[in-house]
C-alpha atoms as a PDB file:
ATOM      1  CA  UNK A   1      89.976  75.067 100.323  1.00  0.00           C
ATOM      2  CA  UNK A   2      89.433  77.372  97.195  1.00  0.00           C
ATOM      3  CA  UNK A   3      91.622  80.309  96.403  1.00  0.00           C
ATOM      4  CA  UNK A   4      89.487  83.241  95.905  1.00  0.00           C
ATOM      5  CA  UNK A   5      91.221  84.698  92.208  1.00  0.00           C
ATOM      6  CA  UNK A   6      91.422  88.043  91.208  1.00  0.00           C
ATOM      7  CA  UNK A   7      90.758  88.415  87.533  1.00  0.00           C
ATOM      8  CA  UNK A   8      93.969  87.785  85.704  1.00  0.00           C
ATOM      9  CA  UNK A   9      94.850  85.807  82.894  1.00  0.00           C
ATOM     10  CA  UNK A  10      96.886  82.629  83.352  1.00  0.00           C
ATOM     11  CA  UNK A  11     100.005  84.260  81.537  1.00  0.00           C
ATOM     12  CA  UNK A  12      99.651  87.119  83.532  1.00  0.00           C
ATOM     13  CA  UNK A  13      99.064  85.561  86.723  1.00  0.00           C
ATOM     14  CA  UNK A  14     102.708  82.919  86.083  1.00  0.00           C
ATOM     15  CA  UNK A  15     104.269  85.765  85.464  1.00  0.00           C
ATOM     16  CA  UNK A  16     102.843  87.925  88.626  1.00  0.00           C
ATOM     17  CA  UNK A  17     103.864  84.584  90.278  1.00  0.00           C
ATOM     18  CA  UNK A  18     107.693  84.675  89.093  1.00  0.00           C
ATOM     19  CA  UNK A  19     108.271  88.355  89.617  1.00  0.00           C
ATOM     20  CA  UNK A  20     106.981  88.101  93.660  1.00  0.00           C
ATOM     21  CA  UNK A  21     103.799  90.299  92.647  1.00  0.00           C
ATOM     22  CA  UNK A  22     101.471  87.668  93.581  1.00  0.00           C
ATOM     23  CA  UNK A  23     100.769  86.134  96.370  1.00  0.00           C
ATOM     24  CA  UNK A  24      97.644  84.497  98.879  1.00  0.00           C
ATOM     25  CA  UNK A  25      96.708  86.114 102.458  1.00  0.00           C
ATOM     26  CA  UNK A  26      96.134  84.285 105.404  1.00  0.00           C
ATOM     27  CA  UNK A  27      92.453  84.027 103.818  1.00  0.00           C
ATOM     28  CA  UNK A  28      93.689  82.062 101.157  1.00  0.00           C
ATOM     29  CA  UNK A  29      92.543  84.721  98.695  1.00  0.00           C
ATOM     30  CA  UNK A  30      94.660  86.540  95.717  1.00  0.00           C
ATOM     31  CA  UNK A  31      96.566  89.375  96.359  1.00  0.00           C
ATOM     32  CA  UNK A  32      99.253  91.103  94.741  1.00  0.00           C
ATOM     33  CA  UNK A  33     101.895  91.693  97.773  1.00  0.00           C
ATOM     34  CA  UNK A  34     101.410  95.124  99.956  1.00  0.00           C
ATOM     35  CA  UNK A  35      97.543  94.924  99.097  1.00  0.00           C
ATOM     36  CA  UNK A  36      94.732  93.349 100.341  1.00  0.00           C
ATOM     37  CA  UNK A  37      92.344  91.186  98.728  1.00  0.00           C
ATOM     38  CA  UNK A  38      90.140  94.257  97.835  1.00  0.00           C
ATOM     39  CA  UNK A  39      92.795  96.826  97.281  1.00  0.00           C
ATOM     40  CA  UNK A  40      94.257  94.410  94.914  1.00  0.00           C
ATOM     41  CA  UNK A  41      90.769  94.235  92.787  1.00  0.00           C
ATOM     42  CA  UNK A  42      90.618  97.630  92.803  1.00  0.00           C
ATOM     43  CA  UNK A  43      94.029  98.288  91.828  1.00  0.00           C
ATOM     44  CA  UNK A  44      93.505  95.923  88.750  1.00  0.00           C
ATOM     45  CA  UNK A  45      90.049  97.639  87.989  1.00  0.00           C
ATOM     46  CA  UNK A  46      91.946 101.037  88.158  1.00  0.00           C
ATOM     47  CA  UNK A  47      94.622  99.815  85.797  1.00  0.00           C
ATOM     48  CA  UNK A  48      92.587  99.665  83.265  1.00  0.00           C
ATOM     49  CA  UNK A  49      93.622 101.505  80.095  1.00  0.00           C
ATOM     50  CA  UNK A  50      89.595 102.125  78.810  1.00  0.00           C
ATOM     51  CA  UNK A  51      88.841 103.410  81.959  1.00  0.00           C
ATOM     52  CA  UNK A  52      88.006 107.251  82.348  1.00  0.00           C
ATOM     53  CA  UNK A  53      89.826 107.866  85.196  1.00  0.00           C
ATOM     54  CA  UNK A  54      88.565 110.884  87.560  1.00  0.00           C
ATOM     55  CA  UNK A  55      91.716 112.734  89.372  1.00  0.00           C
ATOM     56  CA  UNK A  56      90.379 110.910  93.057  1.00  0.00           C
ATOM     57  CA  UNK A  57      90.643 107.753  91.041  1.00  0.00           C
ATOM     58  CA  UNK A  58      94.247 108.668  89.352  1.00  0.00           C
ATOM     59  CA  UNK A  59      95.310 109.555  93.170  1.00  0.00           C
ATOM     60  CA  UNK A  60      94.086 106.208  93.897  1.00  0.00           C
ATOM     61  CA  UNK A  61      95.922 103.926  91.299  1.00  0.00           C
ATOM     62  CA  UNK A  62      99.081 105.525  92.445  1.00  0.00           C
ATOM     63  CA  UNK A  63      99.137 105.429  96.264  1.00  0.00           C
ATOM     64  CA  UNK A  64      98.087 101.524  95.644  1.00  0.00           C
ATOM     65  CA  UNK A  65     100.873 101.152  93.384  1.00  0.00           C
ATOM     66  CA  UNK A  66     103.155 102.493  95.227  1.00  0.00           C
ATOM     67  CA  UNK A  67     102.742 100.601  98.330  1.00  0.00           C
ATOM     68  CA  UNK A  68     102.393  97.802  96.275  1.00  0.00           C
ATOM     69  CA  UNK A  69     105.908  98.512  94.621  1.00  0.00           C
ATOM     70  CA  UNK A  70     107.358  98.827  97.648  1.00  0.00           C
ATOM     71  CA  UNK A  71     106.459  95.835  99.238  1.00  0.00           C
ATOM     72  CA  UNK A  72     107.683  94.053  96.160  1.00  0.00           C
ATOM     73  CA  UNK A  73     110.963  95.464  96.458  1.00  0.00           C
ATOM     74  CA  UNK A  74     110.990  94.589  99.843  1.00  0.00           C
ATOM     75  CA  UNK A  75     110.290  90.781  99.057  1.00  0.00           C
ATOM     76  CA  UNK A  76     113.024  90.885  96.460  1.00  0.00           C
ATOM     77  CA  UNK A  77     115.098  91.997  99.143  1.00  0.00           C
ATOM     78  CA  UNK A  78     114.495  89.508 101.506  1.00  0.00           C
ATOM     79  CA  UNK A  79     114.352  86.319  98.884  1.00  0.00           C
ATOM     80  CA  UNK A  80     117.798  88.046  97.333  1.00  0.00           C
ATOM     81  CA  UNK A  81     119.109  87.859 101.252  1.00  0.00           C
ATOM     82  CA  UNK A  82     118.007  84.690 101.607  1.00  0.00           C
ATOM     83  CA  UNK A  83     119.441  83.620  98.811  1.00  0.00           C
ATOM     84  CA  UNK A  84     123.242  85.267  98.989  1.00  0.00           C
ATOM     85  CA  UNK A  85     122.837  84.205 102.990  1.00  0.00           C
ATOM     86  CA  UNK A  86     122.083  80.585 102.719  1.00  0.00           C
ATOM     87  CA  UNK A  87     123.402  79.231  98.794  1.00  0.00           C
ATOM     88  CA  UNK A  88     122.399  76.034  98.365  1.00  0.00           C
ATOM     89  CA  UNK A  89     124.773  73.387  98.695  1.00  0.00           C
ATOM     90  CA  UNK A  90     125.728  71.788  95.405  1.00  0.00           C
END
């Protein structure tokens, strides 16, 4: 099955990857965490720094980031949990 990518570069998809910012939905498709497939392309279209951003579109960017933030944190959360919860044996 092929992932469906969202248009990152390599570096910045590894280090999406290692920060829990990107992840795959039950699709199989890209997505940074807290966003769907298409919120996440628009959110990356949005982030542009050329783009002319209208007010509506400003609003936009922000609410997605935002819930995309704080799903993040909420991952980081639950790995750290995880993590202090279960150490690994050495």
């Amino acid at each position: 099955m092929n992932i469906c990518v969202l248009d990152l570069t390599d570096s910045n998809r590894t280090f999406l990857k290692k920060i829990y910012s990107l992840s795959t939905d039950l699709s199989d498709r890209e997505v940074l965490v807290g966003l769907t497939h298409e919120e996440s392309e628009r959110y990356l279209a949005l982030s542009d720094p050329v783009r002319n951003a209208t007010p509506e579109e400003m609003q936009e960017h922000s609410a997605l980031k935002e819930r995309h933030i704080l799903t993040r944190v909420q991952v980081l959360e639950a790995e750290w949990c995880l993590r202090t919860e279960s150490p690994s044996v050495h």
